[in-house]
C-alpha atoms as a PDB file:
ATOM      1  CA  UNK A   1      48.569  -1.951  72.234  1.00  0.00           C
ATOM      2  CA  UNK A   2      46.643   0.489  70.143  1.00  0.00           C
ATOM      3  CA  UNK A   3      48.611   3.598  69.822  1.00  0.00           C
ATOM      4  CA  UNK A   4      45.942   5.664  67.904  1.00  0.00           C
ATOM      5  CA  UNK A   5      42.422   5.729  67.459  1.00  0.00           C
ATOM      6  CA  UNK A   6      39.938   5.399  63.849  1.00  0.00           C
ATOM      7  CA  UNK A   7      38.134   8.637  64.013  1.00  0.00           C
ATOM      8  CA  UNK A   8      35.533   8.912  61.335  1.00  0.00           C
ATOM      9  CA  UNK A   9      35.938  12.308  60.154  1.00  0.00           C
ATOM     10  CA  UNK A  10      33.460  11.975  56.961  1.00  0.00           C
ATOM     11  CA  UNK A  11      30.492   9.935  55.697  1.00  0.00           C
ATOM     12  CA  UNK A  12      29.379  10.111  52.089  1.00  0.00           C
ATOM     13  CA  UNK A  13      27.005   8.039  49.913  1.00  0.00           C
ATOM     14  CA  UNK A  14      25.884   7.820  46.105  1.00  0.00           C
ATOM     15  CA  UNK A  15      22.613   6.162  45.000  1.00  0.00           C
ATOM     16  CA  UNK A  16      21.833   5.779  40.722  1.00  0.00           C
ATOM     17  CA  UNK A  17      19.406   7.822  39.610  1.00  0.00           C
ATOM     18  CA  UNK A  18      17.569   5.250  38.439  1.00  0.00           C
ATOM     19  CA  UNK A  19      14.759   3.776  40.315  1.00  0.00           C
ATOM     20  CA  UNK A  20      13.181   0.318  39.874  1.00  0.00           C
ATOM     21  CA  UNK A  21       9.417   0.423  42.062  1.00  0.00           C
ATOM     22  CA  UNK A  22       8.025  -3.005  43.188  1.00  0.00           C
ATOM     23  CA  UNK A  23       5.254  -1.684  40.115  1.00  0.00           C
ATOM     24  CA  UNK A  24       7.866  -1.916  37.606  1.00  0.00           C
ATOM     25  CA  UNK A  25       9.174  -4.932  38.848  1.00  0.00           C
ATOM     26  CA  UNK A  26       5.971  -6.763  38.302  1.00  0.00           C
ATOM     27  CA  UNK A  27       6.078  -6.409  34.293  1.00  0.00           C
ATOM     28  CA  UNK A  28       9.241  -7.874  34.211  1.00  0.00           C
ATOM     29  CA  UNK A  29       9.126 -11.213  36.425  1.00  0.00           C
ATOM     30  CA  UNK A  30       5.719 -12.932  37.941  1.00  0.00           C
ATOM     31  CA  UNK A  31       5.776 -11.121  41.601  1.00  0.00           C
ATOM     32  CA  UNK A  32       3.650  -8.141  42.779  1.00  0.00           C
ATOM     33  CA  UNK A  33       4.280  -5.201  44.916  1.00  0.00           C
ATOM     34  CA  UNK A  34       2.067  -6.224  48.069  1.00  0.00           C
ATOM     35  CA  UNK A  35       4.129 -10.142  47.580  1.00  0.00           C
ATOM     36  CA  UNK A  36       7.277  -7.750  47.950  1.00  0.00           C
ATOM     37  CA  UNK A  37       6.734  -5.305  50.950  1.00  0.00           C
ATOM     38  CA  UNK A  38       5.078  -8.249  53.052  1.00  0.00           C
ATOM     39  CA  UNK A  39       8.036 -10.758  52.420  1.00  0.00           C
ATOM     40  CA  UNK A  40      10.983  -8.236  52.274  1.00  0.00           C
ATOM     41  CA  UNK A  41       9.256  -4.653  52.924  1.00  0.00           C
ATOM     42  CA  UNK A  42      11.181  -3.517  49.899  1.00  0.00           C
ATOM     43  CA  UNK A  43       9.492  -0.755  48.187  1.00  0.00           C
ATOM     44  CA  UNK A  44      12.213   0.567  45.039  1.00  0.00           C
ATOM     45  CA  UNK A  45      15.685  -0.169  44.793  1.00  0.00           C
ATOM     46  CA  UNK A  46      18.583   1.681  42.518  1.00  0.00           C
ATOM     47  CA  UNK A  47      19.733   0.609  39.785  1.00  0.00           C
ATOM     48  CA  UNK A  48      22.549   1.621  37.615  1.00  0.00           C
ATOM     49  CA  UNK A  49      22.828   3.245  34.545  1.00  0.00           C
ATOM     50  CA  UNK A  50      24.776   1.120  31.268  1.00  0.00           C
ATOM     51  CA  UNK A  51      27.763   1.947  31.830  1.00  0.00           C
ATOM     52  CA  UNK A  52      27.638   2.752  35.269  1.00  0.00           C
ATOM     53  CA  UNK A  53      29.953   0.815  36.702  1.00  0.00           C
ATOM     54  CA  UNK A  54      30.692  -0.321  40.741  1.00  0.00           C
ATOM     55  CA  UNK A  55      34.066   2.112  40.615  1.00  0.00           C
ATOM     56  CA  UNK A  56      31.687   5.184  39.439  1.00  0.00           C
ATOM     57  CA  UNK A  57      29.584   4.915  42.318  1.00  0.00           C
ATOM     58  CA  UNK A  58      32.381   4.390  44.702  1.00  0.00           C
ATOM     59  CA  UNK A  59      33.767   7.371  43.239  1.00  0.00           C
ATOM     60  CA  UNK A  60      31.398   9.765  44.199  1.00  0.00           C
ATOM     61  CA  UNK A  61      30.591   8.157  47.465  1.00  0.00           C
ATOM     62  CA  UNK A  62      34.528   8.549  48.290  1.00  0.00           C
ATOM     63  CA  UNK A  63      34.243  12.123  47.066  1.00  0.00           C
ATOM     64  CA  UNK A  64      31.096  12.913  48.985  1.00  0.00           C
ATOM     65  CA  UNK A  65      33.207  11.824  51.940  1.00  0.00           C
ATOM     66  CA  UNK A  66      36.093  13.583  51.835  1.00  0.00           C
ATOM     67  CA  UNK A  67      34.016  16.542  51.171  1.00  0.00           C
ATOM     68  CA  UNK A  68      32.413  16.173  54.802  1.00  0.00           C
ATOM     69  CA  UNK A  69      35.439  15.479  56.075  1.00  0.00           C
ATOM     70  CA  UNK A  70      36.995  18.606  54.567  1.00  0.00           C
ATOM     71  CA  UNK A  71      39.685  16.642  53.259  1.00  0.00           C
ATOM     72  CA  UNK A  72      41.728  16.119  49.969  1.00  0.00           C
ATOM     73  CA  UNK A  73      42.491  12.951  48.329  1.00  0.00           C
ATOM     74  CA  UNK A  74      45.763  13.503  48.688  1.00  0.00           C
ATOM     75  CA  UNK A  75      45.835  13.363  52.006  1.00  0.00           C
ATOM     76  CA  UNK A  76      44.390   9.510  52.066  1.00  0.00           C
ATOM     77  CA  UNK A  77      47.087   7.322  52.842  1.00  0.00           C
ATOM     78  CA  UNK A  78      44.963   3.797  52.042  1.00  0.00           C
ATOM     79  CA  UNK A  79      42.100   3.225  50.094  1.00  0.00           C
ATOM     80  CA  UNK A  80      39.926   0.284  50.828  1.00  0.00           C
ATOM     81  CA  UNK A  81      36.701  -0.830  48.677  1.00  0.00           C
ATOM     82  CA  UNK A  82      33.982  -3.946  49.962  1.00  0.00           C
ATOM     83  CA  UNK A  83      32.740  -5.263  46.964  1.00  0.00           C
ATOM     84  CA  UNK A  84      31.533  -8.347  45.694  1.00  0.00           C
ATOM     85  CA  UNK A  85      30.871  -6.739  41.700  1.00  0.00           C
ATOM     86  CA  UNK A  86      34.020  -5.645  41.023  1.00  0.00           C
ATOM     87  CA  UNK A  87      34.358  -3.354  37.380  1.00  0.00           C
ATOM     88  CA  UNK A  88      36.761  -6.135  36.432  1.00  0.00           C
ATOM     89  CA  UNK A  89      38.477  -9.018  37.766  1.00  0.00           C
ATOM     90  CA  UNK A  90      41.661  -7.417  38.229  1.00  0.00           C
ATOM     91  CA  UNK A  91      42.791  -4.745  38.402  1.00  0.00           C
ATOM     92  CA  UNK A  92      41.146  -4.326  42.020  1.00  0.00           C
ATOM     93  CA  UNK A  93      38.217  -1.443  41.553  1.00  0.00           C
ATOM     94  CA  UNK A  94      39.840   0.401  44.809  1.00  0.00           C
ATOM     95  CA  UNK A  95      42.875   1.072  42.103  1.00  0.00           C
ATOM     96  CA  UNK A  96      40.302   2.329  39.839  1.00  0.00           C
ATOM     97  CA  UNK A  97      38.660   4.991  42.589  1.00  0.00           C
ATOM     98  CA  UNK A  98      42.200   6.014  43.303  1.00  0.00           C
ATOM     99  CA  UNK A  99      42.664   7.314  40.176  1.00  0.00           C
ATOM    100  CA  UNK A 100      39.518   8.390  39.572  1.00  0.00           C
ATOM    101  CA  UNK A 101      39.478  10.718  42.787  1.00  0.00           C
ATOM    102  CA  UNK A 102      43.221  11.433  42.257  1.00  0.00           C
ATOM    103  CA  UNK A 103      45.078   9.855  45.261  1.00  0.00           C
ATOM    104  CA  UNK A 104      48.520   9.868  44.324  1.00  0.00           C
ATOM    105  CA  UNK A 105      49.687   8.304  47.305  1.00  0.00           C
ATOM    106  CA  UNK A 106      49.427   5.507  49.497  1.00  0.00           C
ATOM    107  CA  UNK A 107      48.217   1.818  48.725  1.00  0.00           C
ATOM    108  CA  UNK A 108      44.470   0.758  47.481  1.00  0.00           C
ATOM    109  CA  UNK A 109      42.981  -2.743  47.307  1.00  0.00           C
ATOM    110  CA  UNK A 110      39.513  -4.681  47.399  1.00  0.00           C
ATOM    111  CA  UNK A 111      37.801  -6.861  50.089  1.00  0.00           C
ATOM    112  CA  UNK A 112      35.172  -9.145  49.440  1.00  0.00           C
ATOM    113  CA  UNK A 113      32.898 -10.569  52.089  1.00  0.00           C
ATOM    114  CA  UNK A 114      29.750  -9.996  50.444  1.00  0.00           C
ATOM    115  CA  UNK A 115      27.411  -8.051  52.374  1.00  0.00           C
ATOM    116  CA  UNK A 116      29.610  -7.928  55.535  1.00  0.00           C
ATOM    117  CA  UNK A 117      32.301  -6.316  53.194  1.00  0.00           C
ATOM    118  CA  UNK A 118      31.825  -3.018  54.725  1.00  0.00           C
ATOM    119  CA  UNK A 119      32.776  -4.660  58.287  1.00  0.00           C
ATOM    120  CA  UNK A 120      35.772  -6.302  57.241  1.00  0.00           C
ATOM    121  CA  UNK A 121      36.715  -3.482  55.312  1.00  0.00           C
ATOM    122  CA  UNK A 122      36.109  -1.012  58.413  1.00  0.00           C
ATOM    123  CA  UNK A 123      38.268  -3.544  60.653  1.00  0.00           C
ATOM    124  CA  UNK A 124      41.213  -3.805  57.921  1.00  0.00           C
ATOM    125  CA  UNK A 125      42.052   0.543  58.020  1.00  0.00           C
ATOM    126  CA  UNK A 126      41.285   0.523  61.621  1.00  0.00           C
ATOM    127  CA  UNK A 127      44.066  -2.303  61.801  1.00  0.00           C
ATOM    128  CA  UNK A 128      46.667   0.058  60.227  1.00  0.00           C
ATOM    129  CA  UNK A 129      45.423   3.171  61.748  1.00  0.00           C
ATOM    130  CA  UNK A 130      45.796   1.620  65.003  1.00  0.00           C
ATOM    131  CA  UNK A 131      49.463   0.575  64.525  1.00  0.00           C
ATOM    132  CA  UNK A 132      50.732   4.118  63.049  1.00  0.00           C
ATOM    133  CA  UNK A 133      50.874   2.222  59.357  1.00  0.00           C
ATOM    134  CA  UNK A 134      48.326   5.016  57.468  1.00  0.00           C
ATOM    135  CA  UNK A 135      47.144   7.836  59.091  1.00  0.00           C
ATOM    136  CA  UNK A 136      43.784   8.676  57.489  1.00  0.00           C
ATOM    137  CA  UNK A 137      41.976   6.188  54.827  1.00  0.00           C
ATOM    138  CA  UNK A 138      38.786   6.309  52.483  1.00  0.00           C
ATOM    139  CA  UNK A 139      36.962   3.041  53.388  1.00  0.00           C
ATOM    140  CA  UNK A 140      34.349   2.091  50.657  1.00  0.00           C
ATOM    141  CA  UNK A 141      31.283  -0.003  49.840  1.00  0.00           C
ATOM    142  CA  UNK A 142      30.297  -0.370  46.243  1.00  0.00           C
ATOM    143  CA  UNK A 143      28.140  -2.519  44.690  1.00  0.00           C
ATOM    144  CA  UNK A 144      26.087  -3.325  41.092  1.00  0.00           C
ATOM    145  CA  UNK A 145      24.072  -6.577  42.080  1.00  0.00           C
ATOM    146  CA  UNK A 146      21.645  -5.646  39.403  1.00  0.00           C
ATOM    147  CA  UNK A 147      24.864  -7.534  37.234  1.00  0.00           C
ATOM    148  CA  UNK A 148      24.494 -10.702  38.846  1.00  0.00           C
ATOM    149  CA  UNK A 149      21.104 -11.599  38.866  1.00  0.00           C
ATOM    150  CA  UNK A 150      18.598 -13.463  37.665  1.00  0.00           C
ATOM    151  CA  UNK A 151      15.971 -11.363  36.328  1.00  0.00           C
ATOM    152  CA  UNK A 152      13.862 -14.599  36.281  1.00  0.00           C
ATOM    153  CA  UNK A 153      14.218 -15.748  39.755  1.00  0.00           C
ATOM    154  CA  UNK A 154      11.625 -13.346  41.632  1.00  0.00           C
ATOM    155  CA  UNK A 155      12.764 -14.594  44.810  1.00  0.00           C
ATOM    156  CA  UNK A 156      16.503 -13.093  44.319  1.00  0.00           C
ATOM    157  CA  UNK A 157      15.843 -10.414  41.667  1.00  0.00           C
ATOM    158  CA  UNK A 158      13.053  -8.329  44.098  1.00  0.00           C
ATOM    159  CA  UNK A 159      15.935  -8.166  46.895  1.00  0.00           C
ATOM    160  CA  UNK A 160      18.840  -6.613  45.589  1.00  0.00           C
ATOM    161  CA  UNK A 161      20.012  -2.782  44.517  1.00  0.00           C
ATOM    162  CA  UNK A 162      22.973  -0.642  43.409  1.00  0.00           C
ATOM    163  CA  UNK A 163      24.885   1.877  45.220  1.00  0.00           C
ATOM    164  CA  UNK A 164      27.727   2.508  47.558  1.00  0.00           C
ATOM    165  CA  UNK A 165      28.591   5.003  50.918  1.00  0.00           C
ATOM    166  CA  UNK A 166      31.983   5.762  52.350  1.00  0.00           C
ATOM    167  CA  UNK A 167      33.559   6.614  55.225  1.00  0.00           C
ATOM    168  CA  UNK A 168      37.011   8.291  55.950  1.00  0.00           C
ATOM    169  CA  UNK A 169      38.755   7.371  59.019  1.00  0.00           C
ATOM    170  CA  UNK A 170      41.554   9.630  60.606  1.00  0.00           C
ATOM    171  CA  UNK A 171      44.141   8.573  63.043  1.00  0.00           C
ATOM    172  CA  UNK A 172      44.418   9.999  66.898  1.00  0.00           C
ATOM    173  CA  UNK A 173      46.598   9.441  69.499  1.00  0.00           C
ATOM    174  CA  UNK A 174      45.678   7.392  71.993  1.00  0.00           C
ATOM    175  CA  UNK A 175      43.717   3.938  72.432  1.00  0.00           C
ATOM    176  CA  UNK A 176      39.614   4.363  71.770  1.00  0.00           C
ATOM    177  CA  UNK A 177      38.159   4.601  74.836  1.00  0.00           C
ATOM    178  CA  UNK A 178      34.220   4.637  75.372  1.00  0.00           C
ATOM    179  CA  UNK A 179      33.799   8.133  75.525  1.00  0.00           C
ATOM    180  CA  UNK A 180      36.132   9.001  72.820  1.00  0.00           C
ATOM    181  CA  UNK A 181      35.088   8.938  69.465  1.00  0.00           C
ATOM    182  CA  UNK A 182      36.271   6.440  67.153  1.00  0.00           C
ATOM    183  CA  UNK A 183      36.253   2.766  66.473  1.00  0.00           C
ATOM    184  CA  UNK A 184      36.194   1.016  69.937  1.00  0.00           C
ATOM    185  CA  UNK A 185      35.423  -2.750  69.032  1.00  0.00           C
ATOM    186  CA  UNK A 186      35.096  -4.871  65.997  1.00  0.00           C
ATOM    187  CA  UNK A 187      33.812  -8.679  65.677  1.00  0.00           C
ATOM    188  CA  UNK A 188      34.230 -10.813  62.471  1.00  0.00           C
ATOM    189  CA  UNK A 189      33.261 -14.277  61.480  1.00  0.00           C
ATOM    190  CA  UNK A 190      32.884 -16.820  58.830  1.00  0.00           C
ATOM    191  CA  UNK A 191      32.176 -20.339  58.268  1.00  0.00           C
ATOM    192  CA  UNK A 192      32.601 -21.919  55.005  1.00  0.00           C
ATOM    193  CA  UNK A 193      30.431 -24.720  55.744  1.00  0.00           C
ATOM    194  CA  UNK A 194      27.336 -22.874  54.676  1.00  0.00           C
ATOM    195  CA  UNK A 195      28.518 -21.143  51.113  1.00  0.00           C
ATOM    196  CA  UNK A 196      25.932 -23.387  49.233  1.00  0.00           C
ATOM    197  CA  UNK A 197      23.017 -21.300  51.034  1.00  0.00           C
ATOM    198  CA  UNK A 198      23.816 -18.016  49.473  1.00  0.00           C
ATOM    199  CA  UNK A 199      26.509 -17.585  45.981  1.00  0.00           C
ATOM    200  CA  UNK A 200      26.899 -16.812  42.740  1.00  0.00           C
ATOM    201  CA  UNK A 201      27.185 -19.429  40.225  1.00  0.00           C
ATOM    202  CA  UNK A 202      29.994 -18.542  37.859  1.00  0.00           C
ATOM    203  CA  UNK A 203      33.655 -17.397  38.282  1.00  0.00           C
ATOM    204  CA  UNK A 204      36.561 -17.000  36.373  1.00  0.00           C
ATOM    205  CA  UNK A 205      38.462 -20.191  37.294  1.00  0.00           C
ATOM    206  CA  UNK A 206      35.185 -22.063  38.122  1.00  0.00           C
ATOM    207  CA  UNK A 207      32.822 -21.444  34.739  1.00  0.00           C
ATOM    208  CA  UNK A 208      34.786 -18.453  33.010  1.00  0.00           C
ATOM    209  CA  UNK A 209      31.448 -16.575  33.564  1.00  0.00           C
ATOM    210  CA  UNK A 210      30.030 -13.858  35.979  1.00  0.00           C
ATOM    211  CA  UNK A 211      26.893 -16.082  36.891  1.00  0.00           C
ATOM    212  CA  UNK A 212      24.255 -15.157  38.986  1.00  0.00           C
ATOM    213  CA  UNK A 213      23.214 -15.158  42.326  1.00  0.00           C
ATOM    214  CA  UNK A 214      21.602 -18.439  44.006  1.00  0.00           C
ATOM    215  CA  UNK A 215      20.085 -18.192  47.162  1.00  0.00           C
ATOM    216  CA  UNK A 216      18.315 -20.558  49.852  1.00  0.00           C
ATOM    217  CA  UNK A 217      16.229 -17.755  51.600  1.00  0.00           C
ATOM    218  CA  UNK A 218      14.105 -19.373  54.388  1.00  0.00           C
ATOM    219  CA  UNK A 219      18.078 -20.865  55.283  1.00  0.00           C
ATOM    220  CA  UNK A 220      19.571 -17.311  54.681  1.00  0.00           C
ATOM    221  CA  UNK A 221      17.107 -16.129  57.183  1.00  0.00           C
ATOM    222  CA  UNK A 222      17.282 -18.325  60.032  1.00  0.00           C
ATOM    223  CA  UNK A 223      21.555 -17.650  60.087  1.00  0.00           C
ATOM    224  CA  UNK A 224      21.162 -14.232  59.780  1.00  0.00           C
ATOM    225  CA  UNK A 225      18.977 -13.822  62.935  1.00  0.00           C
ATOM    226  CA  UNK A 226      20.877 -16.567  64.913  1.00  0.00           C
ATOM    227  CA  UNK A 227      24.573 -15.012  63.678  1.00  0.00           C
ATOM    228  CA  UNK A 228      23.894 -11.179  63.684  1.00  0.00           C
ATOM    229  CA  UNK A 229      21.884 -11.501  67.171  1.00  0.00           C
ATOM    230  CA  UNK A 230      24.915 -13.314  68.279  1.00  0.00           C
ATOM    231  CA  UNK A 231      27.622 -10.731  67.238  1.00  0.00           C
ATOM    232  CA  UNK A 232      25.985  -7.782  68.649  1.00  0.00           C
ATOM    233  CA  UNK A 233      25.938  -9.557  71.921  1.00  0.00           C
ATOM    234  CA  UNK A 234      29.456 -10.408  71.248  1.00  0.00           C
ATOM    235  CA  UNK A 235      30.756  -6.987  70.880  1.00  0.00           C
ATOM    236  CA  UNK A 236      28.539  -5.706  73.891  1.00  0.00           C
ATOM    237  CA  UNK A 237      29.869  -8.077  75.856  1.00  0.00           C
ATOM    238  CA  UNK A 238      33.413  -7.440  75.114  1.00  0.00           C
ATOM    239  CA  UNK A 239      32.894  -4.167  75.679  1.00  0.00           C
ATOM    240  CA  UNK A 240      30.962  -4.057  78.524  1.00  0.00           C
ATOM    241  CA  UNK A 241      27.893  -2.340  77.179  1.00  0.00           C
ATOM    242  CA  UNK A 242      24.553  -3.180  77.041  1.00  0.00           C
ATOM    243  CA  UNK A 243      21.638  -2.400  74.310  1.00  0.00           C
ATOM    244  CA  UNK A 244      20.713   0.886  76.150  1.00  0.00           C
ATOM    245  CA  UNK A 245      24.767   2.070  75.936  1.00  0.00           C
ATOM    246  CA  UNK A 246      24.133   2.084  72.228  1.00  0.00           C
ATOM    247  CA  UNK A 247      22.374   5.477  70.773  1.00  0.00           C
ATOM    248  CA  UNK A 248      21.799   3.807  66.982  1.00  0.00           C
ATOM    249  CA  UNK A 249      21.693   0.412  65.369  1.00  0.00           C
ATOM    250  CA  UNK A 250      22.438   0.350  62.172  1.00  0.00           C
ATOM    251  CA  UNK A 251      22.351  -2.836  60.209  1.00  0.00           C
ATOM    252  CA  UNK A 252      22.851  -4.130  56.497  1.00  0.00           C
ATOM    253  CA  UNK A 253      19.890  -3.678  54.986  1.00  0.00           C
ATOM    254  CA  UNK A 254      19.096  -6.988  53.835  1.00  0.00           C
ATOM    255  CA  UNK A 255      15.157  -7.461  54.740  1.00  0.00           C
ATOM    256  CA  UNK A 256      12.716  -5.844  56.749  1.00  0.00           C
ATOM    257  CA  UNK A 257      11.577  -9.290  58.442  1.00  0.00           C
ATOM    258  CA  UNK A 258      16.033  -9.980  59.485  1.00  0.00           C
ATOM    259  CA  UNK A 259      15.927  -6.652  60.839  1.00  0.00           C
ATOM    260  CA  UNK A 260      12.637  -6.783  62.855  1.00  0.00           C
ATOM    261  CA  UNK A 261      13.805 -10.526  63.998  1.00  0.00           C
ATOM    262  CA  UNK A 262      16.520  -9.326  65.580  1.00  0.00           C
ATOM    263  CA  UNK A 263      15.555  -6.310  67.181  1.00  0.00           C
ATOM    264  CA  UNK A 264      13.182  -8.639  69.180  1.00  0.00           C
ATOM    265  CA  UNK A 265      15.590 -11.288  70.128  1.00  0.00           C
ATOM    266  CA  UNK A 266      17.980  -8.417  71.074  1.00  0.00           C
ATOM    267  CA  UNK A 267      15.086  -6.254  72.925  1.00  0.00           C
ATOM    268  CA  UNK A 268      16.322  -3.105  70.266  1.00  0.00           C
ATOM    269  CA  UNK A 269      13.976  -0.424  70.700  1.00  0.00           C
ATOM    270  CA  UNK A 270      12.458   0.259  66.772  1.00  0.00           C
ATOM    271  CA  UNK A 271      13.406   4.156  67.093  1.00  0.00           C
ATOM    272  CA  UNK A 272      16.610   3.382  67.436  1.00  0.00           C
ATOM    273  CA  UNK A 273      16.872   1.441  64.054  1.00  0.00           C
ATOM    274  CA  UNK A 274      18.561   3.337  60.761  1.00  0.00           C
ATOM    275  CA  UNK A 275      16.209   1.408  58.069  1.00  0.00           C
ATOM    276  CA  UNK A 276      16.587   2.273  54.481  1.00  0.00           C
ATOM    277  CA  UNK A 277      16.078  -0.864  53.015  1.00  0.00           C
ATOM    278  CA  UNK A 278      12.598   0.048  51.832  1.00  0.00           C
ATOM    279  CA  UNK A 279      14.273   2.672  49.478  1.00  0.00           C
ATOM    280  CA  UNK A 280      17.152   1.110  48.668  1.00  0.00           C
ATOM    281  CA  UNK A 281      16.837  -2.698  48.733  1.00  0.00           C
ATOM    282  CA  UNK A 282      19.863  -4.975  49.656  1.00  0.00           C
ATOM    283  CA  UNK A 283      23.056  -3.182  48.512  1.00  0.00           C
ATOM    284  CA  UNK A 284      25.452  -5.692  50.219  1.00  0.00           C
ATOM    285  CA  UNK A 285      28.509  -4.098  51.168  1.00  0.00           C
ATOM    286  CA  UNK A 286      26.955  -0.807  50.647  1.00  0.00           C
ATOM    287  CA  UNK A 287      24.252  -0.973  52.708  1.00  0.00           C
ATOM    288  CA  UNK A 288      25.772  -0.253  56.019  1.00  0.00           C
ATOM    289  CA  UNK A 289      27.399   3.067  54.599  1.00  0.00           C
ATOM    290  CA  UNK A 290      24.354   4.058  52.766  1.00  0.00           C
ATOM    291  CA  UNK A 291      22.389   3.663  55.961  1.00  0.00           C
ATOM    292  CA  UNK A 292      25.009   5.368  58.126  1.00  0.00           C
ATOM    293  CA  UNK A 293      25.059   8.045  55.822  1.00  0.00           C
ATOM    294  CA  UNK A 294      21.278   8.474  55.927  1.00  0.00           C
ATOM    295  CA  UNK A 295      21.445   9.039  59.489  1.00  0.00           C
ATOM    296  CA  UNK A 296      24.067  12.139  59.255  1.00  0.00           C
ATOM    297  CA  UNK A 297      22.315  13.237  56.933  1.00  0.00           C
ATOM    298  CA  UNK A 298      18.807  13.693  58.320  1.00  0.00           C
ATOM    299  CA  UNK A 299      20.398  14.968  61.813  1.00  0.00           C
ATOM    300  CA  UNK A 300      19.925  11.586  63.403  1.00  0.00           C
ATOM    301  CA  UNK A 301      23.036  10.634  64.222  1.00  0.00           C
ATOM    302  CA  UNK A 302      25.549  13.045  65.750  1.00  0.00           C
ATOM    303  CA  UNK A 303      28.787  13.765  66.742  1.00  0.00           C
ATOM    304  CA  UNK A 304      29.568  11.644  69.516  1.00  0.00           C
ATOM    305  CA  UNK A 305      26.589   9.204  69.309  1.00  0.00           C
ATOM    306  CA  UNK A 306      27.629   5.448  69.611  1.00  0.00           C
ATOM    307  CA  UNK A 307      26.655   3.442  66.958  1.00  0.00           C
ATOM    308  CA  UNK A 308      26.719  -0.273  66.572  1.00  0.00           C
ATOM    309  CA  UNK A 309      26.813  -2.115  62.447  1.00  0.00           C
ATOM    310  CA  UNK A 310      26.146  -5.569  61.896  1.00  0.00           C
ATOM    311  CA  UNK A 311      25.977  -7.491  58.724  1.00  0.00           C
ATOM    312  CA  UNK A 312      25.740 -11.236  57.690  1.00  0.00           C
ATOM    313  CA  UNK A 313      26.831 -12.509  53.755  1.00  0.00           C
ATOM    314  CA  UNK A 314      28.148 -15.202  51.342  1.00  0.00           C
ATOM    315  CA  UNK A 315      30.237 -17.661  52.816  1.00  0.00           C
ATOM    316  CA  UNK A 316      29.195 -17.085  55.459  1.00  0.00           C
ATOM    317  CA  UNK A 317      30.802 -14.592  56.570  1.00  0.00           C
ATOM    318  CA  UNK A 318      29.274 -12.166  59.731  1.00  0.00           C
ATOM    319  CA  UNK A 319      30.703  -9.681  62.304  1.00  0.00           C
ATOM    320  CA  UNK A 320      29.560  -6.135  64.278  1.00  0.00           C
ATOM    321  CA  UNK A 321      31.373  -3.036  64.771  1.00  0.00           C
ATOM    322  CA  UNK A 322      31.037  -0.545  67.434  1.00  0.00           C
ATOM    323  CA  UNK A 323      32.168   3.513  66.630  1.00  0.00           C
ATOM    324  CA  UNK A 324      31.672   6.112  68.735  1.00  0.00           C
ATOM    325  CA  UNK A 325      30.801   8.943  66.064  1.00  0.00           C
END
């Protein structure tokens, strides 16, 4: 039994200044900007400075959060990061963030599910929340993709950007109910069968390398739609809530033609999509935040508003969320 709720109290996001257009993209590999924004409806994407590293945009994220949430680092008692381009291999990068926004307290660690990072990592502080183990937490996504590809490969490179969003999540008493705000419902996956489709090819106990990312896209494609429909049913159902119940949608922002796909399999209104994937590209685990973020910030979404994420990545791993804002 849930003895306290995950408010969100705070959203905050960080994008690189710099900007890679579809135009630019084309004097580096063979690809064009129409070939782009028909197959992906990618416009630009972020990209990070040298030296810019995943903890730096976390950083500010985190701090751009805590801001809205008129809170002090201090006050944090965990600190979890999604990320699949960590600064280093160890220590984990949410250590680095810690430091970096001066959270003395507490405990801070990474989670890696790809681009459903941000899910697992939502699910992980609600977990403690709800059993009185941490009382507020910074939960992160942070990624630099533009380190693990293949500048070659124009059907990866074109997809991918940098940049990370955050949320902080405060305990209060009492279980969430569906007019309460907070995180009522959560629903992860994974299947292991299916990590050849999407992966990078190096490791440290594999190749000793970073390596790049390899991906079978018409395969990628076909799960997402079949897995992501599936889990926002799942969480509806569990809840008992239906499409209409649900004021925004917002989804990692992995391709115009996944997000379209679903919202006609699901019967999800177009309005009532948070897109930024034109802008931004596919951050991965920073996606959802980014998006989220978006929303607040453009008056969209509002206190009280119930919002359903979804997200499907490497390994497969897949899930939904369901907060009432």
């Amino acid at each position: 039994m849930s003895r306290f709720r995950s408010v969100v109290a705070g959203v905050g996001s960080y994008l690189p200044k710099n900007v890679l257009t579809n135009a630019a993209l084309s004097k580096m590999v063979d690809t064009s900007d129409e070939w782009i924004r028909q197959r992906t409806g990618i416009h630009q994407r972020h990209i990070a400075a040298e030296g810019e590293n995943t903890s730096d945009l976390g950083t500010i994220a985190a701090q751009r959060a805590l801001q809205a949430a008129g809170m002090e680092a201090g006050e944090m008692d965990m600190l979890v990061v999604a990320t699949a381009t960590p600064d280093l291999t160890f220590p984990a990068t949410a250590t680095i963030i810690q430091k970096n926004i001066g959270m003395v307290r507490g405990f801070a660690f990474d989670v890696n599910a790809v681009c459903s990072g941000f899910l697992f990592a939502l699910a992980t502080a609600d977990s403690f929340i709800a059993r009185g183990q941490a009382k507020n937490a910074l939960v992160i996504g942070a990624e630099t993709f533009s380190r693990i590809l293949d500048w070659e490969d124009r059907s990866t490179c074109v997809l991918f950007g940098d940049g990370a969003g955050a949320i902080v999540l405060s305990g209060e008493p009492g279980a969430p109910g569906m007019g309460e705000r907070g995180v009522v419902h959560s629903y992860l996956r994974s299947d292991g069968r299916f990590t050849e489709l999407l992966y990078v090819d190096g490791g440290p106990s594999s190749t000793k390398t970073v390596g790049h990312l390899r991906m079978s896209g018409n395969q990628v494609f076909r799960h997402a739609i079949t897995n992501i429909s599936s889990s926002i049913a799942k969480v509806l159902d569990d809840t008992g809530l239906t499409i209409s119940d649900v004021d925004w949608f917002v989804p990692h922002q992995a391709n115009q033609r996944i997000l379209e796909g679903v919202s006609r399999r699901l019967g999800i209104p177009e309005e009532r999509v948070i897109t930024t994937v034109s802008q931004h590209g596919n951050t991965s685990a920073g996606s959802i935040p980014l998006a989220l973020d978006a929303g607040v910030q453009d008056g969209r979404v509002k206190e009280g508003d119930l919002v359903l994420m979804e997200a499907l990545g490497g390994g497969f791993t897949w899930g939904a969320a369901l907060v009432r804002m």
